[in-house]
C-alpha atoms as a PDB file:
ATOM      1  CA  UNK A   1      11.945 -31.446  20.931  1.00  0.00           C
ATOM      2  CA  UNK A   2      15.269 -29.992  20.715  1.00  0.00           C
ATOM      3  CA  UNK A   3      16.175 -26.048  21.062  1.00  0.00           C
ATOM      4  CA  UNK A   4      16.888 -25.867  17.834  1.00  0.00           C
ATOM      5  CA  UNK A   5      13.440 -27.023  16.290  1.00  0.00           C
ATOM      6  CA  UNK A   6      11.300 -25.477  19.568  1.00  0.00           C
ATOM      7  CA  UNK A   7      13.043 -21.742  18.322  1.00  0.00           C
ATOM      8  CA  UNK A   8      12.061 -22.678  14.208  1.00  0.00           C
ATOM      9  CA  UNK A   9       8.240 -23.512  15.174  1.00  0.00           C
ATOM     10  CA  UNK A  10       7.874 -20.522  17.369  1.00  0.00           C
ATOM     11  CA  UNK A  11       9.201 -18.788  14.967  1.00  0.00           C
ATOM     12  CA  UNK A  12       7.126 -20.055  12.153  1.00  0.00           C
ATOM     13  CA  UNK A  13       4.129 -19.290  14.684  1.00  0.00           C
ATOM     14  CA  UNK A  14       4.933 -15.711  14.825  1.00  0.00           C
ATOM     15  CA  UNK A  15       5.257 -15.629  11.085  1.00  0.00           C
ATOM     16  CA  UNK A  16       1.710 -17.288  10.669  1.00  0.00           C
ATOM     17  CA  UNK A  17       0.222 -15.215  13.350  1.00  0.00           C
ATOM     18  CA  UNK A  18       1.407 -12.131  11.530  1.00  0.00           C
ATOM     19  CA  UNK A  19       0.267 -13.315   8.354  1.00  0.00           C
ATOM     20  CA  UNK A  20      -3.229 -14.186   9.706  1.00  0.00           C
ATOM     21  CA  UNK A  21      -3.388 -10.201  10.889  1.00  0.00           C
ATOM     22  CA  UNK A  22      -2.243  -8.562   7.721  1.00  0.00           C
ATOM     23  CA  UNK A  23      -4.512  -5.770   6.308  1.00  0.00           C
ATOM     24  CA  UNK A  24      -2.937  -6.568   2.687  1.00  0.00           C
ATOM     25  CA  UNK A  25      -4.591 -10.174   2.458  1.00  0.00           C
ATOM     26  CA  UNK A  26      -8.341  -8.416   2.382  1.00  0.00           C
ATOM     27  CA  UNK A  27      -9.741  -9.581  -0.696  1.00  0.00           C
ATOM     28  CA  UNK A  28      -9.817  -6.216  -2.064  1.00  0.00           C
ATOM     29  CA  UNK A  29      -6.270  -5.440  -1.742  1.00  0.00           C
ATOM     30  CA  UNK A  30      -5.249  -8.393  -3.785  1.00  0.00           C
ATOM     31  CA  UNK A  31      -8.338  -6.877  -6.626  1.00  0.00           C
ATOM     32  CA  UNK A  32      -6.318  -3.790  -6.445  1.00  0.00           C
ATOM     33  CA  UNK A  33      -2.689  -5.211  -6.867  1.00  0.00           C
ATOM     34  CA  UNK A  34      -4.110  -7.235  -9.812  1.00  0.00           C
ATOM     35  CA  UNK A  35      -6.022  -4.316 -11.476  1.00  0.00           C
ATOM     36  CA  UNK A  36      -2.408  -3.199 -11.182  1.00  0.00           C
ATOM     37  CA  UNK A  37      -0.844  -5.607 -12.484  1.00  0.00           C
ATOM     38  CA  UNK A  38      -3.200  -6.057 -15.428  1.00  0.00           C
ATOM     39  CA  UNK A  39      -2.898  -2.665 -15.891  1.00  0.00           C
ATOM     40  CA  UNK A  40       0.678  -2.474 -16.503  1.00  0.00           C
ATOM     41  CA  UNK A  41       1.361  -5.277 -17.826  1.00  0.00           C
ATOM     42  CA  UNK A  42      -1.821  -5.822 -20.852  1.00  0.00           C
ATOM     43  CA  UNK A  43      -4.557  -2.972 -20.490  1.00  0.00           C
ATOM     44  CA  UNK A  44      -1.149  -0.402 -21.681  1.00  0.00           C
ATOM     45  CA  UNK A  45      -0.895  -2.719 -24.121  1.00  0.00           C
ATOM     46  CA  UNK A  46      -3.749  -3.353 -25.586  1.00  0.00           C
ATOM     47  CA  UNK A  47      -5.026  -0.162 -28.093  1.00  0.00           C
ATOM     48  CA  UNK A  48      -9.018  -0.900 -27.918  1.00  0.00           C
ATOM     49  CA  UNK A  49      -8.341   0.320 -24.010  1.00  0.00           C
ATOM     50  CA  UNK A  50      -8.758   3.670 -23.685  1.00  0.00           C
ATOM     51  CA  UNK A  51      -5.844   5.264 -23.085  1.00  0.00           C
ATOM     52  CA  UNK A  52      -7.138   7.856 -19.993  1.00  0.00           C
ATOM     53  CA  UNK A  53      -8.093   4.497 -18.231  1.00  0.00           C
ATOM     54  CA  UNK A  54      -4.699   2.783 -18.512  1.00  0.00           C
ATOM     55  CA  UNK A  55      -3.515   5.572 -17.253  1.00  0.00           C
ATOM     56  CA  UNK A  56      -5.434   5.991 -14.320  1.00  0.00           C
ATOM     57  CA  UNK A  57      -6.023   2.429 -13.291  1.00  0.00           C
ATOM     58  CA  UNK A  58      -2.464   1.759 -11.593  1.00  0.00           C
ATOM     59  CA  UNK A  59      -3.163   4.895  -9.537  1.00  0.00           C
ATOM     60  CA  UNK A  60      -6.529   3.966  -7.979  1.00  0.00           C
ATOM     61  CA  UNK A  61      -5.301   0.370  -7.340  1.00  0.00           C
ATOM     62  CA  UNK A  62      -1.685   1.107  -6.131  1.00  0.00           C
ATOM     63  CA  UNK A  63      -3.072   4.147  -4.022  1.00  0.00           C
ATOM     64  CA  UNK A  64      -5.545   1.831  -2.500  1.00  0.00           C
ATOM     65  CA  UNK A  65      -3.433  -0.896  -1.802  1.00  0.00           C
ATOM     66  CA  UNK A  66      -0.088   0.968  -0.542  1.00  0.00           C
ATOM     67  CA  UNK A  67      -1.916   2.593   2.910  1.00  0.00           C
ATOM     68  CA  UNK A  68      -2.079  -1.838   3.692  1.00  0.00           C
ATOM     69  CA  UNK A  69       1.164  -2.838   2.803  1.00  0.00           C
ATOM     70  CA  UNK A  70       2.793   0.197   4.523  1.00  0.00           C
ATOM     71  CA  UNK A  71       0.464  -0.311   7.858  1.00  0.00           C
ATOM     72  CA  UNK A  72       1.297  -4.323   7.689  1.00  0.00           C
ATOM     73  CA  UNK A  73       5.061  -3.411   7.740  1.00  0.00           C
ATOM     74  CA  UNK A  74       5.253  -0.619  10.649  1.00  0.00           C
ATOM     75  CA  UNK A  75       3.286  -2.538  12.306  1.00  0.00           C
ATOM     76  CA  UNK A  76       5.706  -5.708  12.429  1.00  0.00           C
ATOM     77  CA  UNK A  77       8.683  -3.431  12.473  1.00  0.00           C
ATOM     78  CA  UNK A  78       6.990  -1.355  15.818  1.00  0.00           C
ATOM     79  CA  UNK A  79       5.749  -4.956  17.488  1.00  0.00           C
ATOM     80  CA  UNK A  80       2.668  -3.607  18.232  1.00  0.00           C
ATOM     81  CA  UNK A  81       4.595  -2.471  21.736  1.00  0.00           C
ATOM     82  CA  UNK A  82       4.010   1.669  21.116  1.00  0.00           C
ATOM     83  CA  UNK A  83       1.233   3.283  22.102  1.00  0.00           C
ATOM     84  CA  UNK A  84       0.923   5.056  19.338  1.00  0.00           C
ATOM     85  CA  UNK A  85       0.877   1.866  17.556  1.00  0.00           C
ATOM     86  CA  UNK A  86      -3.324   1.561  17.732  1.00  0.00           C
ATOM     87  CA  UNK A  87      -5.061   0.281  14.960  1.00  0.00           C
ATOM     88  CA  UNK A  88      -7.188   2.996  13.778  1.00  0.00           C
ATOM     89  CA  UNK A  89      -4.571   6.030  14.624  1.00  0.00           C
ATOM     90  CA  UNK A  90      -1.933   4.054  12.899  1.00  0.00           C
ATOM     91  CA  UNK A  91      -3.605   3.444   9.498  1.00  0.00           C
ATOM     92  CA  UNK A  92      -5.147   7.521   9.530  1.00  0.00           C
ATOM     93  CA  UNK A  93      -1.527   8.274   9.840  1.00  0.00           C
ATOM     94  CA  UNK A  94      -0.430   5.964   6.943  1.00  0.00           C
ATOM     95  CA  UNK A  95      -3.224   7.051   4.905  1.00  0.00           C
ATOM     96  CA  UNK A  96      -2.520  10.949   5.262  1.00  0.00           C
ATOM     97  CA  UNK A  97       1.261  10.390   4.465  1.00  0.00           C
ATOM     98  CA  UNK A  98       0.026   8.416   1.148  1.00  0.00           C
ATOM     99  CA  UNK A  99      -2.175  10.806   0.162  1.00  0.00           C
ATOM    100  CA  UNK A 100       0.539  13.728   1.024  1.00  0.00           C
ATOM    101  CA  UNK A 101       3.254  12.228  -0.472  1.00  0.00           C
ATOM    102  CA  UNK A 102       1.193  11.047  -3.930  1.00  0.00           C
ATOM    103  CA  UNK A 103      -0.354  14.784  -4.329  1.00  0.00           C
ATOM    104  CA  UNK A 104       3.451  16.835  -3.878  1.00  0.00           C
ATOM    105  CA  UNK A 105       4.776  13.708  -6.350  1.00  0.00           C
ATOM    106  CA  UNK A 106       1.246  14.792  -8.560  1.00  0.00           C
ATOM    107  CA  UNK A 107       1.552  18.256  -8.847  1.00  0.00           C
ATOM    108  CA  UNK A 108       3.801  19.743 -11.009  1.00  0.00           C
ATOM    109  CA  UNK A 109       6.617  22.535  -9.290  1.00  0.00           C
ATOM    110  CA  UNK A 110       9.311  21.804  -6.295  1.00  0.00           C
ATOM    111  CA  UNK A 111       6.777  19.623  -4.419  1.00  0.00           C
ATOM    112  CA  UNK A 112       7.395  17.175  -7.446  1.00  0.00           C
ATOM    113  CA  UNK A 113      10.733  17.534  -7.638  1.00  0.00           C
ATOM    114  CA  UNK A 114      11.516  17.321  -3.748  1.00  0.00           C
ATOM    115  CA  UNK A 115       9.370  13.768  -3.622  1.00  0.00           C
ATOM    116  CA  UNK A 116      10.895  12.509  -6.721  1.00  0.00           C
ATOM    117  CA  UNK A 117      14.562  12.972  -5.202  1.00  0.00           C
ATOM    118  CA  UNK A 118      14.384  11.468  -2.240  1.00  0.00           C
ATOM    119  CA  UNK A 119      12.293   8.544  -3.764  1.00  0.00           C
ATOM    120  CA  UNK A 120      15.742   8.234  -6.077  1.00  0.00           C
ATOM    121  CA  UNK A 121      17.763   8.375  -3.003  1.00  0.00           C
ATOM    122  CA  UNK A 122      15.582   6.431  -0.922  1.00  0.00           C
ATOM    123  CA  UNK A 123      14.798   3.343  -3.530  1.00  0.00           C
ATOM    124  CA  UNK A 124      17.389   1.071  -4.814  1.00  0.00           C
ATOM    125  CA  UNK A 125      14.905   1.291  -7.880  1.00  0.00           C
ATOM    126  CA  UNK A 126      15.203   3.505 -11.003  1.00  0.00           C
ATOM    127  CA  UNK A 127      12.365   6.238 -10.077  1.00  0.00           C
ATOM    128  CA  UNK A 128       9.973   8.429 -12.598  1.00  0.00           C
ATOM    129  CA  UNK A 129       6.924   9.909 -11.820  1.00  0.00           C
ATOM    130  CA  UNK A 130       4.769  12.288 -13.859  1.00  0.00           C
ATOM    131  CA  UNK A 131       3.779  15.151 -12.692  1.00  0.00           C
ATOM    132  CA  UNK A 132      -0.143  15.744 -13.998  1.00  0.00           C
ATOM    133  CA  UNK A 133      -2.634  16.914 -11.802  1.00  0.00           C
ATOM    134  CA  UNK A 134      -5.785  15.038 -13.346  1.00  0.00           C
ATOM    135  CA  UNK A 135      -3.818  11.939 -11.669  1.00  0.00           C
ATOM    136  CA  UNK A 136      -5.214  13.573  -8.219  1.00  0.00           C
ATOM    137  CA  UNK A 137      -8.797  11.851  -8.731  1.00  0.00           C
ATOM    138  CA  UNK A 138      -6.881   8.850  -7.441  1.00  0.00           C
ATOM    139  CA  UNK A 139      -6.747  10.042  -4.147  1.00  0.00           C
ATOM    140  CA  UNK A 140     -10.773   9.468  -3.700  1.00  0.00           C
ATOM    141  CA  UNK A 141     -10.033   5.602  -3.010  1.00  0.00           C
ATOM    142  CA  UNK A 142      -8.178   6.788   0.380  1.00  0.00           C
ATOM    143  CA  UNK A 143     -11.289   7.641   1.966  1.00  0.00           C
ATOM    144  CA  UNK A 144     -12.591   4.090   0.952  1.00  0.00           C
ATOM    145  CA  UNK A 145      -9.495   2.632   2.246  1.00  0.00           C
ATOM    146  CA  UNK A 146     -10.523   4.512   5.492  1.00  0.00           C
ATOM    147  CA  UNK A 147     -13.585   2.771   5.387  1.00  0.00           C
ATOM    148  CA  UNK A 148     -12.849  -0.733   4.300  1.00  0.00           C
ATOM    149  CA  UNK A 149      -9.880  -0.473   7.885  1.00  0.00           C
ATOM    150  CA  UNK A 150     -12.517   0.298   9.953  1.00  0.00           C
ATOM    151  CA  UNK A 151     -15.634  -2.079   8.940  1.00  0.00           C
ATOM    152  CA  UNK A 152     -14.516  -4.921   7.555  1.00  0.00           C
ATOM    153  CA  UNK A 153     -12.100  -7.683   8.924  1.00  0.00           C
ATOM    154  CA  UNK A 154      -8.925  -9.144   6.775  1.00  0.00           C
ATOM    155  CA  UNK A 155      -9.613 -12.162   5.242  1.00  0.00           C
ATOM    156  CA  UNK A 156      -7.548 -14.758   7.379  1.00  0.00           C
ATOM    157  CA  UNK A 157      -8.604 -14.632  11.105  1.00  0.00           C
ATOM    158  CA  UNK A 158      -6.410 -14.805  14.051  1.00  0.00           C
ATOM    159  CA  UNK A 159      -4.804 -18.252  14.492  1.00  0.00           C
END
């Protein structure tokens, strides 16, 4: 095998072993992203759906599924080498940030404002965000999120 094609499949292996480990591919953080995505893009839609569950939908599946997806990429980006880097420690520290960062961009003052400008100057995305407090009762899936880390295994096992 040449150098060339030894470096590619090692590097493929990495990418597959990483895969295999990610917290986002549990079953129910792909159920959240697509009660997100049906959300947005047909239950807003749609006028027989009540309109206090569209709104509230996207919060309880994005909050849920955001503590996974942030955890899966400090996790590449730290190489597992820290020592802070452990499992459990790591994903209470994502969670609290999550839930910190949703409830100053939830409740109406300077906290919102403060979040919602560095989320413009941090994202290469347009960013709004409403400031109502009844979207709190979306922070009751962290605690599940907790839960589901610490029980349950991700859905591909280690290669």
């Amino acid at each position: 095998m040449t150098p060339f094609l030894e470096r590619v499949s090692q590097a493929a292996f990495r990418i597959f072993h990483a895969l295999a480990q990610a917290q986002m591919l549990r079953v129910s953080c792909l159920a959240a992203l697509v009660v997100v995505a049906l959300n947005d893009h047909v239950f807003k839609e749609m006028p027989a759906v009540p309109r206090a569950f569209a709104n509230k939908a996207s919060d309880f599946g994005g909050l849920y599924f955001f503590p996974f997806l942030c955890y899966d990429i400090m996790t590449v980006l730290m190489a597992s080498a820290s020592p802070f880097c452990k499992r459990p420690r790591l994903f209470l520290c994502v969670l609290v940030a999550t839930g910190l960062v949703f409830l100053g961009a939830k409740i109406p003052g300077w906290s919102h404002f403060i979040v919602v400008e560095v989320a413009r100057v941090v994202s290469p995305f347009p960013v709004f965000a409403v400031a109502d407090l009844t979207d709190t009762v979306a922070l009751v899936v962290l605690p599940l999120a907790w839960w589901v880390f610490r029980c349950t295994e991700p859905m591909a096992g280690p290669i």
